[in-house]
C-alpha atoms as a PDB file:
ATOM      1  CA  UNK A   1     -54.194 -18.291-116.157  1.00  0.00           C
ATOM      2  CA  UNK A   2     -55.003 -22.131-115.131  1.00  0.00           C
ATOM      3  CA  UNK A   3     -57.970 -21.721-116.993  1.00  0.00           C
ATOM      4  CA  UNK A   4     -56.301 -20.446-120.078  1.00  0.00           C
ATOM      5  CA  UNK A   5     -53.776 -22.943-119.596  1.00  0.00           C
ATOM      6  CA  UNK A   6     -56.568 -25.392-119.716  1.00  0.00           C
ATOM      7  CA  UNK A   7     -58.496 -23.726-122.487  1.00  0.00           C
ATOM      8  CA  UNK A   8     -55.445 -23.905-124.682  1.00  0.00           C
ATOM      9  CA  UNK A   9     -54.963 -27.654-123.986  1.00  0.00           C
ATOM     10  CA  UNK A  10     -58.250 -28.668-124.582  1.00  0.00           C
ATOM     11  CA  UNK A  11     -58.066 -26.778-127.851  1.00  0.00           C
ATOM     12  CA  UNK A  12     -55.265 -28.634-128.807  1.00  0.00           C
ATOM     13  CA  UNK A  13     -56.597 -32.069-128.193  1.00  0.00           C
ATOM     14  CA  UNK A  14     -59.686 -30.610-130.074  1.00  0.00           C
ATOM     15  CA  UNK A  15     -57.111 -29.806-132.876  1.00  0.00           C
ATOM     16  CA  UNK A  16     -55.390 -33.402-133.192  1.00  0.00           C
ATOM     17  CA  UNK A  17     -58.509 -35.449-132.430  1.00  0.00           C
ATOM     18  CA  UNK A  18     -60.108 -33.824-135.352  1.00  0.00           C
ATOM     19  CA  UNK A  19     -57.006 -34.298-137.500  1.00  0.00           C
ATOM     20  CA  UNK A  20     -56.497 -38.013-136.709  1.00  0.00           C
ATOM     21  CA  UNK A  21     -60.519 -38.580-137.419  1.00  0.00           C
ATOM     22  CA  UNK A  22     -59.698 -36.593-141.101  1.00  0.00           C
ATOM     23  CA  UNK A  23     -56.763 -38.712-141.500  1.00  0.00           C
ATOM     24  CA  UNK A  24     -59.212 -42.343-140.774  1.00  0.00           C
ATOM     25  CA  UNK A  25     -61.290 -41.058-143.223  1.00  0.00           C
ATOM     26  CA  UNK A  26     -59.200 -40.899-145.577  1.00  0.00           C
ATOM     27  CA  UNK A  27     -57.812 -44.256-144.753  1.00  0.00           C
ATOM     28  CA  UNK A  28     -61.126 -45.345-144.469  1.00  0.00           C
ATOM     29  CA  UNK A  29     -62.257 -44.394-148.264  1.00  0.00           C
ATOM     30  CA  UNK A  30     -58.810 -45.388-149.732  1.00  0.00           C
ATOM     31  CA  UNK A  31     -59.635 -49.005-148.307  1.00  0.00           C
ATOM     32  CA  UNK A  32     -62.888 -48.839-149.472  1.00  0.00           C
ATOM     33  CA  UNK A  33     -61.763 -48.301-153.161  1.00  0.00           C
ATOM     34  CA  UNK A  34     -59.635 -51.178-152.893  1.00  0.00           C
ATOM     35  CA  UNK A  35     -62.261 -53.476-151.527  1.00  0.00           C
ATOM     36  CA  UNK A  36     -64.851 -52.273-154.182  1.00  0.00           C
ATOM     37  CA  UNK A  37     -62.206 -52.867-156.932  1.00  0.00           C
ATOM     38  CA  UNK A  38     -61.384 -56.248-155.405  1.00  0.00           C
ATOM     39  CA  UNK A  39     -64.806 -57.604-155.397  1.00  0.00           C
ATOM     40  CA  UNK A  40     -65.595 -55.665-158.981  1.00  0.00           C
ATOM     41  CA  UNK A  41     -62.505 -58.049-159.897  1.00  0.00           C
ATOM     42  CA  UNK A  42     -63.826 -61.444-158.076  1.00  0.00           C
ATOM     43  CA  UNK A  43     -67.269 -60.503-159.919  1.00  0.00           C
ATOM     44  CA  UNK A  44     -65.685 -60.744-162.991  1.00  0.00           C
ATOM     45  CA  UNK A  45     -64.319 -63.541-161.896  1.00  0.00           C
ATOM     46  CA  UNK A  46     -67.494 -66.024-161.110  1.00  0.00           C
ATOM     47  CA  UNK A  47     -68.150 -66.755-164.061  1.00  0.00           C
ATOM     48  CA  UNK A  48     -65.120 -68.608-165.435  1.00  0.00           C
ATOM     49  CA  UNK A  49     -64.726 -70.048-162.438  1.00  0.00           C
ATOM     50  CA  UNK A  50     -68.431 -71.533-161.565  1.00  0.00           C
ATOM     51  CA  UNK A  51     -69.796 -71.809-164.701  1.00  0.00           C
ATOM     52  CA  UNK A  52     -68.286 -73.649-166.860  1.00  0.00           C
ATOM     53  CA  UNK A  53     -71.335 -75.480-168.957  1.00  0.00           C
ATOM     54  CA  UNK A  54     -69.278 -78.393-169.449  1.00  0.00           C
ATOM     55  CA  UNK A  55     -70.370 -81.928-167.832  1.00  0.00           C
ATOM     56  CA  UNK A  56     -67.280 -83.231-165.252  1.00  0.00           C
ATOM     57  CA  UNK A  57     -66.702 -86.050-168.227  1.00  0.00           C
ATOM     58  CA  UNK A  58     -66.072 -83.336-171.095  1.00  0.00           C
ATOM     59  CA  UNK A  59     -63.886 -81.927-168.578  1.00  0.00           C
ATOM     60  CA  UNK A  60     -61.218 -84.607-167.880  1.00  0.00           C
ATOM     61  CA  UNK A  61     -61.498 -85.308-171.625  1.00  0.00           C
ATOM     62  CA  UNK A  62     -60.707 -81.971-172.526  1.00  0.00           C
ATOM     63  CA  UNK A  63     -57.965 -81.983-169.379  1.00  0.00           C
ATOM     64  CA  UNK A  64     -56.598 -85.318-170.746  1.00  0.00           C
ATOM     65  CA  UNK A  65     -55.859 -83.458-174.549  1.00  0.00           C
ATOM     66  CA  UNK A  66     -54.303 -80.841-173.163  1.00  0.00           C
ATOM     67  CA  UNK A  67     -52.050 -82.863-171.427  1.00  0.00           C
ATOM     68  CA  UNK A  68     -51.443 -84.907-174.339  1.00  0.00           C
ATOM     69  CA  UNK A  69     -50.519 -82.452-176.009  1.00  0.00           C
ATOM     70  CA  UNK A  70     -48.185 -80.215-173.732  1.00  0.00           C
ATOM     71  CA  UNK A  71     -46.416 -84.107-173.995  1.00  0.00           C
ATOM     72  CA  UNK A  72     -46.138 -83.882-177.677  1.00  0.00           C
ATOM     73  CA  UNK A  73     -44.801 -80.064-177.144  1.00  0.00           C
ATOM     74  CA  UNK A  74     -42.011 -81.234-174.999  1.00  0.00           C
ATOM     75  CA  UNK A  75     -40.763 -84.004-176.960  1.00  0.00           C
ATOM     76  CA  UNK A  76     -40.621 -81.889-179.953  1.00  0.00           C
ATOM     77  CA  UNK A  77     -38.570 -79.546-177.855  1.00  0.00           C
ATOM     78  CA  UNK A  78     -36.226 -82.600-176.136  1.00  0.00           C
ATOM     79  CA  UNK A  79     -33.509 -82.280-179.161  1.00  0.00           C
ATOM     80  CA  UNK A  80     -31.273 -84.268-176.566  1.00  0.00           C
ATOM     81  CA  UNK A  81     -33.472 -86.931-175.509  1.00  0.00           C
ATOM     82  CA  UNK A  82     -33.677 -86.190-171.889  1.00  0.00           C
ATOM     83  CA  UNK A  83     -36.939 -87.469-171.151  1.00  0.00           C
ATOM     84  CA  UNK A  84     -38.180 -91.056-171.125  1.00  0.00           C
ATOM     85  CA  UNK A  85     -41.371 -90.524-172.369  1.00  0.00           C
ATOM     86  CA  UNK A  86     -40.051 -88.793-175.776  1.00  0.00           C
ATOM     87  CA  UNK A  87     -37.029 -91.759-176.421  1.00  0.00           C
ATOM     88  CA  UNK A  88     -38.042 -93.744-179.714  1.00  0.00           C
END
């Protein structure tokens, strides 16, 4: 009867240990996938960000048109003359 007792315990620990190690498995892969999708993502990623084949002047050159013109956008769209830069 102890031994039964015992039997039936150990059985039981068997049970959930093998449960919980089913259960980090699947935790385990789930993680995985999101990992391997994350670094499929910063793969893509490199490129634009290292490589840009442009020389640090062409850069700020391009930079400074941009900004010139998101200036020219917002004094078209300053109908009340709110900002300094856009007053005649």
């Amino acid at each position: 009867s102890g031994k039964e007792t015992k039997i039936a315990l150990d059985k039981e620990d068997l049970e959930s240990t093998v449960n919980k190690i089913a259960q980090g498995l699947d935790d385990l892969q789930s993680e995985q996938s999101l990992l391997d999708g994350a670094l499929k993502r910063l793969e893509e990623l490199k490129p634009t960000c290292i490589d840009t084949s442009m020389s640090y002047a062409d850069r700020v050159a391009k930079r400074e048109e941009e900004v010139a013109a998101l200036k020219k956008a917002l004094c078209i769209l300053d109908t009340n003359s709110v900002e300094a830069e856009c007053s005649p």
